[in-house]
N, C-alpha and C. Protein backbone atom coordinates (compact mmCIF):
# COMPACT_ATOMS: atom_id res chain seq x y z
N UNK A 1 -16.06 0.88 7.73
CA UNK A 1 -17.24 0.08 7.97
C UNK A 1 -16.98 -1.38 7.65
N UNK A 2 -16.14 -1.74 6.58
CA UNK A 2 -16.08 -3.32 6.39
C UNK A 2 -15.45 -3.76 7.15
N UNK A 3 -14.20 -3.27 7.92
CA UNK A 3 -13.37 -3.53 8.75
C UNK A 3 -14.29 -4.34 10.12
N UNK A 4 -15.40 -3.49 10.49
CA UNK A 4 -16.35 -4.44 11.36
C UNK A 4 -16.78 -4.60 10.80
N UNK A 5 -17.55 -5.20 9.99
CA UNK A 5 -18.94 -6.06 9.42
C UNK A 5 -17.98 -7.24 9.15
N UNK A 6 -16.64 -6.97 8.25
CA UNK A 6 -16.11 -8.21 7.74
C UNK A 6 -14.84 -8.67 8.01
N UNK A 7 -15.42 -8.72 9.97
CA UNK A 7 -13.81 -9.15 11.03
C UNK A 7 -13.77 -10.20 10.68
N UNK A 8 -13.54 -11.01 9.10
CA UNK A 8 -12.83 -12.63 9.21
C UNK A 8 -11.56 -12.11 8.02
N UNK A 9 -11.80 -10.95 7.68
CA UNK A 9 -10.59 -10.13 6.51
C UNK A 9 -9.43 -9.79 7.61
N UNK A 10 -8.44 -9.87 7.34
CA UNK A 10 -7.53 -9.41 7.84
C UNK A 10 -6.88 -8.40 7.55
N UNK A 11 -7.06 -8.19 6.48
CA UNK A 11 -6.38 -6.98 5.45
C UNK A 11 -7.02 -6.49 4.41
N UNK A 12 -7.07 -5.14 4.68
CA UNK A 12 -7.94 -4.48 2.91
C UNK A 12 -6.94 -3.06 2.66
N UNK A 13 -6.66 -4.27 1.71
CA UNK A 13 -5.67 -2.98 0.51
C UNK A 13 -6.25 -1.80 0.16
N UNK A 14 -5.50 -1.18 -0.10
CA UNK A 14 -5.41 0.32 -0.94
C UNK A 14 -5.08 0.56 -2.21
N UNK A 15 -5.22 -0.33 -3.22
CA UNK A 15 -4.42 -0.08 -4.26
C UNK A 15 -4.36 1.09 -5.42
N UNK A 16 -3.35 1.91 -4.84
CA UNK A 16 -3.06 3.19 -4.98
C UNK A 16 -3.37 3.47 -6.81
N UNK A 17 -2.46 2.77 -7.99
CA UNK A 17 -2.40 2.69 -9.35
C UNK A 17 -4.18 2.79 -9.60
N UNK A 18 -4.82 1.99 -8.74
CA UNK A 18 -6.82 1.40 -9.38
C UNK A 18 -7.61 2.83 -8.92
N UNK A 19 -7.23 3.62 -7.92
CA UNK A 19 -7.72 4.49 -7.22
C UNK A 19 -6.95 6.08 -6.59
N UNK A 20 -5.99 6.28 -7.50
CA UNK A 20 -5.44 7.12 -7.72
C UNK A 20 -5.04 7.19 -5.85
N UNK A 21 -3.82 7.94 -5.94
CA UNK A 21 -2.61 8.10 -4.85
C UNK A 21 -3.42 8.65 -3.55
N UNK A 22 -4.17 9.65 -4.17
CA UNK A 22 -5.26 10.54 -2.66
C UNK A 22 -6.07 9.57 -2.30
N UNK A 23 -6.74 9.08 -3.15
CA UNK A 23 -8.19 8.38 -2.79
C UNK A 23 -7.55 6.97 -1.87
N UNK A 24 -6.31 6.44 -1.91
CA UNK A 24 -5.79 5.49 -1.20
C UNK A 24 -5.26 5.73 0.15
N UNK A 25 -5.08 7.12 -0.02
CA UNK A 25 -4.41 7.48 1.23
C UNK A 25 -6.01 7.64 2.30
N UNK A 26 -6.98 8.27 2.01
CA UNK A 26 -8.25 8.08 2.37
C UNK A 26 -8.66 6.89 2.82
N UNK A 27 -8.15 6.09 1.86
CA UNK A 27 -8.57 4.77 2.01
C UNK A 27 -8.16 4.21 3.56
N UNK A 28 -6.44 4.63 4.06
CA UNK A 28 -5.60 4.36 5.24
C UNK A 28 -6.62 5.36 5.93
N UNK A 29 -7.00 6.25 5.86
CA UNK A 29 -7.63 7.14 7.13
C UNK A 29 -9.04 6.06 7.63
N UNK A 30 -9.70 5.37 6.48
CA UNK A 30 -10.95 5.17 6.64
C UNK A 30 -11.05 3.32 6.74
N UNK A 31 -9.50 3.18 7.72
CA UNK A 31 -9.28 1.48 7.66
C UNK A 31 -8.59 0.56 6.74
N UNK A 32 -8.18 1.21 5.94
CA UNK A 32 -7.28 0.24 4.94
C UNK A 32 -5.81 0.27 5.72
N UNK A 33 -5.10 -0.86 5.61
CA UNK A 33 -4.23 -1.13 6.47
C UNK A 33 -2.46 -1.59 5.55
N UNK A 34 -3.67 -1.79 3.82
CA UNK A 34 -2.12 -1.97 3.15
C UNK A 34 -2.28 -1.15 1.97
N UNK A 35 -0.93 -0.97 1.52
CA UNK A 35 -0.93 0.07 0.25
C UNK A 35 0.36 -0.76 -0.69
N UNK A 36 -0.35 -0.59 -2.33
CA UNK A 36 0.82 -1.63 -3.08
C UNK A 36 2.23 -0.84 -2.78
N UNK A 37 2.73 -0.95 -2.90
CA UNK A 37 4.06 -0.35 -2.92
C UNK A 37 5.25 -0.81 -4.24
N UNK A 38 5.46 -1.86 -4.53
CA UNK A 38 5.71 -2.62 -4.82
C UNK A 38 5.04 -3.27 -6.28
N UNK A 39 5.10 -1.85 -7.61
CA UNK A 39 4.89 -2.32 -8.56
C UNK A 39 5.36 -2.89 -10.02
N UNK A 40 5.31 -4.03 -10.19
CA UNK A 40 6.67 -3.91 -11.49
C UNK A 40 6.17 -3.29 -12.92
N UNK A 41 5.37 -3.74 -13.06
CA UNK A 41 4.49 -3.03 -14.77
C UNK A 41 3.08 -3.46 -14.37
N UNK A 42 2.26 -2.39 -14.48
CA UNK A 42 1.01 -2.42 -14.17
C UNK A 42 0.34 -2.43 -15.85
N UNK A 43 -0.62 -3.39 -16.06
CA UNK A 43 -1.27 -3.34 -17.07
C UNK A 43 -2.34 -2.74 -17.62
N UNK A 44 -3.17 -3.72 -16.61
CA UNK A 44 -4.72 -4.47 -16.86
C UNK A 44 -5.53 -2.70 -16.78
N UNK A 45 -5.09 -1.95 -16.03
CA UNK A 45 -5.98 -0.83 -15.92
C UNK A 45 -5.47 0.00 -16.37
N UNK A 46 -4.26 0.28 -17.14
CA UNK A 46 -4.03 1.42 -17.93
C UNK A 46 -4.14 1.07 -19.31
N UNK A 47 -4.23 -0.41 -19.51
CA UNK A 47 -5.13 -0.72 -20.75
C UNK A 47 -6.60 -0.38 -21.07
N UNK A 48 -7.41 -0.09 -19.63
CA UNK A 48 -8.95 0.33 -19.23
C UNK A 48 -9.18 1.80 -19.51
N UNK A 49 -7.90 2.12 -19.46
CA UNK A 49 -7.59 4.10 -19.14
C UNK A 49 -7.56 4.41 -18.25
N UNK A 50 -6.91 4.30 -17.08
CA UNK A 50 -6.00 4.51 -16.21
C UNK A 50 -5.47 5.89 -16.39
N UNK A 51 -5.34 6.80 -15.83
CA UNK A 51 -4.41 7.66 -15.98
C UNK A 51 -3.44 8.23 -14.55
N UNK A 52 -3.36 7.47 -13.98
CA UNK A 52 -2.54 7.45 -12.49
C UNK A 52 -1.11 6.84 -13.30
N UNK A 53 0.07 7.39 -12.33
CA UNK A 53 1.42 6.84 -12.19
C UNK A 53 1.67 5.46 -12.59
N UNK A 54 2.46 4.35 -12.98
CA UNK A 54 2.80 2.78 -13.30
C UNK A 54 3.77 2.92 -12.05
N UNK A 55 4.33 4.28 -11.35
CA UNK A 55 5.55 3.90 -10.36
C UNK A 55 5.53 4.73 -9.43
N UNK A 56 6.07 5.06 -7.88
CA UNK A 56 5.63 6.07 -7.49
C UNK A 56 7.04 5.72 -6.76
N UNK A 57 8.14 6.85 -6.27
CA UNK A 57 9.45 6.40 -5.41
C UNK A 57 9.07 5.84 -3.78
N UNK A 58 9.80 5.42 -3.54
CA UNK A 58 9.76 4.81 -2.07
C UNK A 58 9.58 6.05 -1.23
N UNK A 59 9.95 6.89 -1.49
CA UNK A 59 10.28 8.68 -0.03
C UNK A 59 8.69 9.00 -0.54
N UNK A 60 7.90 9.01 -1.58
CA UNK A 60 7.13 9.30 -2.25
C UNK A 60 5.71 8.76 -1.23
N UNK A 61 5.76 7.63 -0.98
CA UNK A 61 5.24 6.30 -0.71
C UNK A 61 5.27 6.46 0.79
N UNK A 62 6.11 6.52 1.34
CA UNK A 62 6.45 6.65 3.08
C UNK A 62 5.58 8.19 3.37
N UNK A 63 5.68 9.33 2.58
CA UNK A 63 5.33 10.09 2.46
C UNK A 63 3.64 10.30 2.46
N UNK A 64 2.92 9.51 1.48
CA UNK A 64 1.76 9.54 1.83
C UNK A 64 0.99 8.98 2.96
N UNK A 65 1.62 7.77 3.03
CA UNK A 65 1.42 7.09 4.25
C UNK A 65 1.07 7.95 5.84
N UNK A 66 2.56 8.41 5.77
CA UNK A 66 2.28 9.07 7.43
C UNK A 66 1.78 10.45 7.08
N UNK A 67 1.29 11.49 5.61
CA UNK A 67 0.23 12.36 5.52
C UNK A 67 -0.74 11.61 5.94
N UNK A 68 -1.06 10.19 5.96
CA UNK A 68 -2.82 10.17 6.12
C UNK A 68 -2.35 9.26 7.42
N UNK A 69 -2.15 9.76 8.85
CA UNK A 69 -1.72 9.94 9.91
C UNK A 69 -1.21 7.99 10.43
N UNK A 70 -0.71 7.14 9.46
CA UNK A 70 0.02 5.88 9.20
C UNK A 70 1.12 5.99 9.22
N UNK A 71 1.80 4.63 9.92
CA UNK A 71 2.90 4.55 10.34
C UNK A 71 3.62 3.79 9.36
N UNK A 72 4.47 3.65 8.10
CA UNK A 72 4.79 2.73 7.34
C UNK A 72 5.69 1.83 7.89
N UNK A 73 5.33 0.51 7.55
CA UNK A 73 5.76 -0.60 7.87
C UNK A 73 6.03 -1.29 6.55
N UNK A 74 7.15 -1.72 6.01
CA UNK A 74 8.05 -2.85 4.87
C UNK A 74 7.49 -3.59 5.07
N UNK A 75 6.87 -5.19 4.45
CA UNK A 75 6.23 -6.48 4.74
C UNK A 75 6.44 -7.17 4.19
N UNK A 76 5.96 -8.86 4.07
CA UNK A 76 6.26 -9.79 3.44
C UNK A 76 4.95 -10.15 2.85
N UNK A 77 4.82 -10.97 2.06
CA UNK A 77 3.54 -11.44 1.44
C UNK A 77 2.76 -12.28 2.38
N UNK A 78 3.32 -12.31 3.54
CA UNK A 78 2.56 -12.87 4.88
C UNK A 78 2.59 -11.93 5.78
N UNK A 79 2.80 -10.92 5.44
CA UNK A 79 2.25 -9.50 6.75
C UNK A 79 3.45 -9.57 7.78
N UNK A 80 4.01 -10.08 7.65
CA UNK A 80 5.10 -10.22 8.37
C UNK A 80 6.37 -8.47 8.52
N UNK A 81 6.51 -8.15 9.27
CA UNK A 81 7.39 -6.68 9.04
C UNK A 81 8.92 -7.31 8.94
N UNK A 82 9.30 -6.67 7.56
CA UNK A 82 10.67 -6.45 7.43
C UNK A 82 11.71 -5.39 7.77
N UNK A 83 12.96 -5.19 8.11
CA UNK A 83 13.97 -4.29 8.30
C UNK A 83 14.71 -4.50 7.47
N UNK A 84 15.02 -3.39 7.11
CA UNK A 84 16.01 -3.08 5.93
C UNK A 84 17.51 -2.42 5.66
N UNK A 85 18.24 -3.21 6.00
CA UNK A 85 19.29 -2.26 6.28
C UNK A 85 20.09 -2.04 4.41
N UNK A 86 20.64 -0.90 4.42
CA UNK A 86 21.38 -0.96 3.12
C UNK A 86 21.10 -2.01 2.05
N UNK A 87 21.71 -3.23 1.45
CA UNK A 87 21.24 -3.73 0.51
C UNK A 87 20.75 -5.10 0.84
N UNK A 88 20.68 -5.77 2.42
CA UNK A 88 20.16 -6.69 3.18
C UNK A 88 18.99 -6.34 3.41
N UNK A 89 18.06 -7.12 4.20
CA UNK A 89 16.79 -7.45 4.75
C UNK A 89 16.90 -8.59 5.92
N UNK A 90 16.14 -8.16 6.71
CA UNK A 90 15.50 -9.40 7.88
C UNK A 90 14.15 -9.40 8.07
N UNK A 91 13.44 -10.41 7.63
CA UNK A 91 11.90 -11.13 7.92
C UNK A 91 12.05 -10.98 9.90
N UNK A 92 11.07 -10.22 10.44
CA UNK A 92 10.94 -9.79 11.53
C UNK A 92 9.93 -11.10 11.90
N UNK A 93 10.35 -11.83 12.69
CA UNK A 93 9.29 -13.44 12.67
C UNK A 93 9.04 -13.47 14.34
């Protein structure tokens, strides 16, 4: 629903750690378009009581994704899609 009401967003996260791993993947079924992936030490909410994962593996991650029928895509902090080969990268521009 926000996705139309609030077409000037471009992106609404999923953040998997705030809303536990299922409820994010829901989140991709019901229009969310990004998921953190990409956590180094999560604080602020397992100081709140949190009781979700601080880390989740990459196969882990790709995995939920295309369960909640998403195609995973690597990115840049500008939405931009990356490729990844072995221990390189290319910004897909």
């Amino acid at each position: 629903m926000a996705r139309l009401l609030l077409d000037n967003i471009a992106h609404i996260k999923a953040y998997w750690i705030m809303m536990t791993p299922r409820i994010a993947q829901i989140a991709l079924r019901f229009g969310a378009d990004d998921i953190d992936g990409t956590v180094v030490q999560e604080k602020i909410y397992h100081d709140a009581g949190a009781t979700t994962s601080q880390s989740m593996r990459r196969g882990e991650l790709l995995q939920l994704i295309r369960k909640a029928g998403r195609e995973p895509v690597e990115r840049d902090t500008l939405y931009r899609a990356v490729e990844r080969r072995d221990a390189t990268f290319t910004v897909l521009v």
